[in-house]
Protein backbone atom coordinates (compact mmCIF):
# COMPACT_ATOMS: atom_id res chain seq x y z
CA UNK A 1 0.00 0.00 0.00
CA UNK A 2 1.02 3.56 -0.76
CA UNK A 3 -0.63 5.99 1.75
CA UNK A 4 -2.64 5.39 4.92
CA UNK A 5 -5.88 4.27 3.61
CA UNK A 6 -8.58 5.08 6.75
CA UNK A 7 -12.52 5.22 7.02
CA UNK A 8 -13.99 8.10 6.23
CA UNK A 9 -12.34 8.73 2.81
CA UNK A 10 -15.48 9.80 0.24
CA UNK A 11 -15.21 9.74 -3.71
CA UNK A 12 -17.39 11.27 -6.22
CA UNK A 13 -17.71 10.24 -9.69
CA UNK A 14 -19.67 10.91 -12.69
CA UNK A 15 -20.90 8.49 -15.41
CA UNK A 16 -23.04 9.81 -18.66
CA UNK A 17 -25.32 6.39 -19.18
CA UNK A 18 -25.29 5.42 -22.86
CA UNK A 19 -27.29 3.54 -24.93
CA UNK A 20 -25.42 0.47 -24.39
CA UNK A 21 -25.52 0.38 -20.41
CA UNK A 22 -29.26 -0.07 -20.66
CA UNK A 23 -30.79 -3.48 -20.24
CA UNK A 24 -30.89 -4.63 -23.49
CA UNK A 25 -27.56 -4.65 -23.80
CA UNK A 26 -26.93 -6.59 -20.36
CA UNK A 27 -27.30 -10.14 -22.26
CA UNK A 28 -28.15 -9.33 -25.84
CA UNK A 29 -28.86 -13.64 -25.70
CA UNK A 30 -31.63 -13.43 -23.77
CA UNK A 31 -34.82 -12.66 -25.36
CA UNK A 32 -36.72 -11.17 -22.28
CA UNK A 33 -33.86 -8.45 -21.96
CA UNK A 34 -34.49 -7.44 -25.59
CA UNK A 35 -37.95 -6.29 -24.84
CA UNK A 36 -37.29 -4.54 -21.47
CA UNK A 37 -36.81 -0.55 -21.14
CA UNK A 38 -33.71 1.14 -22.68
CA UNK A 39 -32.50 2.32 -19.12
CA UNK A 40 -29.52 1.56 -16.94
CA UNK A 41 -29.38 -1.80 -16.05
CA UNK A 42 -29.19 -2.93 -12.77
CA UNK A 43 -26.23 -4.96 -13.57
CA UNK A 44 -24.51 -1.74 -15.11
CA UNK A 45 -25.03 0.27 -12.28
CA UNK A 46 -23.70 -2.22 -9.98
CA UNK A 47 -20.60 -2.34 -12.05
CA UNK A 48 -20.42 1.63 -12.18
CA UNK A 49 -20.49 1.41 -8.07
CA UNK A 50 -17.83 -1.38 -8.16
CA UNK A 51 -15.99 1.08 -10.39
CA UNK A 52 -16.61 4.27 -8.31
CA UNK A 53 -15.19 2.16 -5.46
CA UNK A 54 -11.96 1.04 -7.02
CA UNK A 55 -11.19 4.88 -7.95
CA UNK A 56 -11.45 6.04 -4.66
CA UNK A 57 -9.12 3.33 -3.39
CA UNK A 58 -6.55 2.99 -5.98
CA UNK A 59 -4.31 5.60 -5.07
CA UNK A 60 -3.61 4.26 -1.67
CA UNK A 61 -2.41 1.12 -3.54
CA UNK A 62 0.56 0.07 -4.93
CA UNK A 63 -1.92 -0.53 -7.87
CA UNK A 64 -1.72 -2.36 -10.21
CA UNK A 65 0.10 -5.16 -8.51
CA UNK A 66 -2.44 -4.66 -5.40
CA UNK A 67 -6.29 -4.49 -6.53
CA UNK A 68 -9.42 -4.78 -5.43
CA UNK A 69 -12.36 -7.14 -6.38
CA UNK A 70 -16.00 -7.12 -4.75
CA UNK A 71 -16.93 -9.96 -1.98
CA UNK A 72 -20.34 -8.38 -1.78
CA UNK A 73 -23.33 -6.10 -2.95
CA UNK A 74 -26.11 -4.85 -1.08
CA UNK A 75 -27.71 -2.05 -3.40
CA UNK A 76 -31.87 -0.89 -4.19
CA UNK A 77 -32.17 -0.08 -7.30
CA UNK A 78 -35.50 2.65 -7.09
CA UNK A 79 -35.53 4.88 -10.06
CA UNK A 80 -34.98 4.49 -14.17
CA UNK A 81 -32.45 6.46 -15.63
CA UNK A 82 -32.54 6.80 -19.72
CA UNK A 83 -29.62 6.91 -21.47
CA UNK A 84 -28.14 10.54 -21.93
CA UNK A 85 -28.31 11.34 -17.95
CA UNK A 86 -25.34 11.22 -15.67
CA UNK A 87 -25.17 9.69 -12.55
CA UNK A 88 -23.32 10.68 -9.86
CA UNK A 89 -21.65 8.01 -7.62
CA UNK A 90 -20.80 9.33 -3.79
CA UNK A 91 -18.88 6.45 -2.29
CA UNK A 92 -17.93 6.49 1.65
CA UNK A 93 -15.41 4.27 2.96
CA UNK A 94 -17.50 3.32 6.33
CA UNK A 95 -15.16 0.20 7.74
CA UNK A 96 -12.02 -1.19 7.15
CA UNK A 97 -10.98 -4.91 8.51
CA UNK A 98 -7.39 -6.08 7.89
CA UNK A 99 -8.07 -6.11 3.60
CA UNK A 100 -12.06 -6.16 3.98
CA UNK A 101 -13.14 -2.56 2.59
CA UNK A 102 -17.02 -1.78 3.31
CA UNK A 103 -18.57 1.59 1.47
CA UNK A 104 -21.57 3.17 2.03
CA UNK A 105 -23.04 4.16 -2.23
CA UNK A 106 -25.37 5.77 -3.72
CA UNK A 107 -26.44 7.28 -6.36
CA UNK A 108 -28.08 10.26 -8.10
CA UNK A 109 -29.17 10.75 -12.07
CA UNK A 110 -29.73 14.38 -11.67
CA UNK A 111 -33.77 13.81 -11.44
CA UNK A 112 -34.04 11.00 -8.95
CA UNK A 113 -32.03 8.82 -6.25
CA UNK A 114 -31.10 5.47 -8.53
CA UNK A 115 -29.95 3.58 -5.35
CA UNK A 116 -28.17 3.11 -1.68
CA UNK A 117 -26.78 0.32 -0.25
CA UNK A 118 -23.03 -0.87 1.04
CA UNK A 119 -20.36 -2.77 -1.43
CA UNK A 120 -17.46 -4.91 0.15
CA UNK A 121 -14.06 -5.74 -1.64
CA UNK A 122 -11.39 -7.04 -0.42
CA UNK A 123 -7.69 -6.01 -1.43
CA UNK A 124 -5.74 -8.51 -3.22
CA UNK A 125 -2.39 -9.63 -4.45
CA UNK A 126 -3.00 -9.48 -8.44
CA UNK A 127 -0.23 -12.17 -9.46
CA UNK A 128 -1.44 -14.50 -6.85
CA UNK A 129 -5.24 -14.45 -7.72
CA UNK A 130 -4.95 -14.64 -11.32
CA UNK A 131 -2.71 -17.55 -10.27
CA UNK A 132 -5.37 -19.04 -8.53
CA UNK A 133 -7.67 -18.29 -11.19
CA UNK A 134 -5.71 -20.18 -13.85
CA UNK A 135 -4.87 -23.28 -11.79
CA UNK A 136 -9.03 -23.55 -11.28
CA UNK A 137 -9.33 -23.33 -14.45
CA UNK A 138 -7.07 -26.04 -15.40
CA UNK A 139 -9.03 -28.14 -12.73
CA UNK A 140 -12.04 -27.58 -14.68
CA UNK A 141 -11.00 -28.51 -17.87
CA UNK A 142 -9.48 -31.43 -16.57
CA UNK A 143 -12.80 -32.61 -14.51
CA UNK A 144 -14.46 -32.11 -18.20
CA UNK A 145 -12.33 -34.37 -20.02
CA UNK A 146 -12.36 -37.37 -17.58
């Protein structure tokens, strides 16, 4: 780590949704997603939180050999936003436990709260879980060929 990362630190950031964060675009495969509103998905938004999170945190990092990945998601999801409005992400870093990181988020399209809720992610060594990643993914292919 680079600096003296503590609770308390806040982050804004500002995303202008476009047409291909809404939910059709979330799995163009399925069919029920093709016929659903063009607004922000709520699997976009939580990856626009995730992101929002990782910004505020990344400079206290020796990034990118130290990262961060999400462990958990508690968000609502209460208003629509179209594509062509920007939300603003406030992220609060509420708790910190040894290399568990717990924000408070929310978020605002200019009209209407989108959502609030808490994220988790937990600070990681990049070379050892990609690692990790490829040797379970060797074990996987190898369980599929027997």
């Amino acid at each position: 780590m680079k600096g003296i990362l503590q609770p308390g630190l806040t982050f804004q950031f500002t995303f202008v949704v476009p047409e291909n964060k809404t939910v059709p675009f979330l799995y163009p495969e399925a069919e029920e997603f093709q016929v659903m509103p063009k607004v922000l998905a709520t699997g976009f938004m939580v990856g626009l939180f995730e992101w929002a999170c990782i910004k505020a945190v990344n400079p206290y990092l020796d990034w990118p050999k130290e990262q961060t990945v999400g462990t958990d998601v508690k968000l609502s999801h209460i208003a629509a936003t179209p594509p062509g409005l920007t939300v603003k992400v406030i992220v609060r870093l509420e708790q910190i436990e040894g290399k568990k990181l717990l924000f408070h988020v929310e978020g605002h399209d200019g009209i209407d709260q989108i959502s609030s809720g808490t994220h988790e992610r937990f600070i990681i060594d990049a070379a050892r879980f990609n690692e990790r990643a490829k040797r379970k993914a060797r074990l996987s292919v190898e369980e599929r060929e027997d």
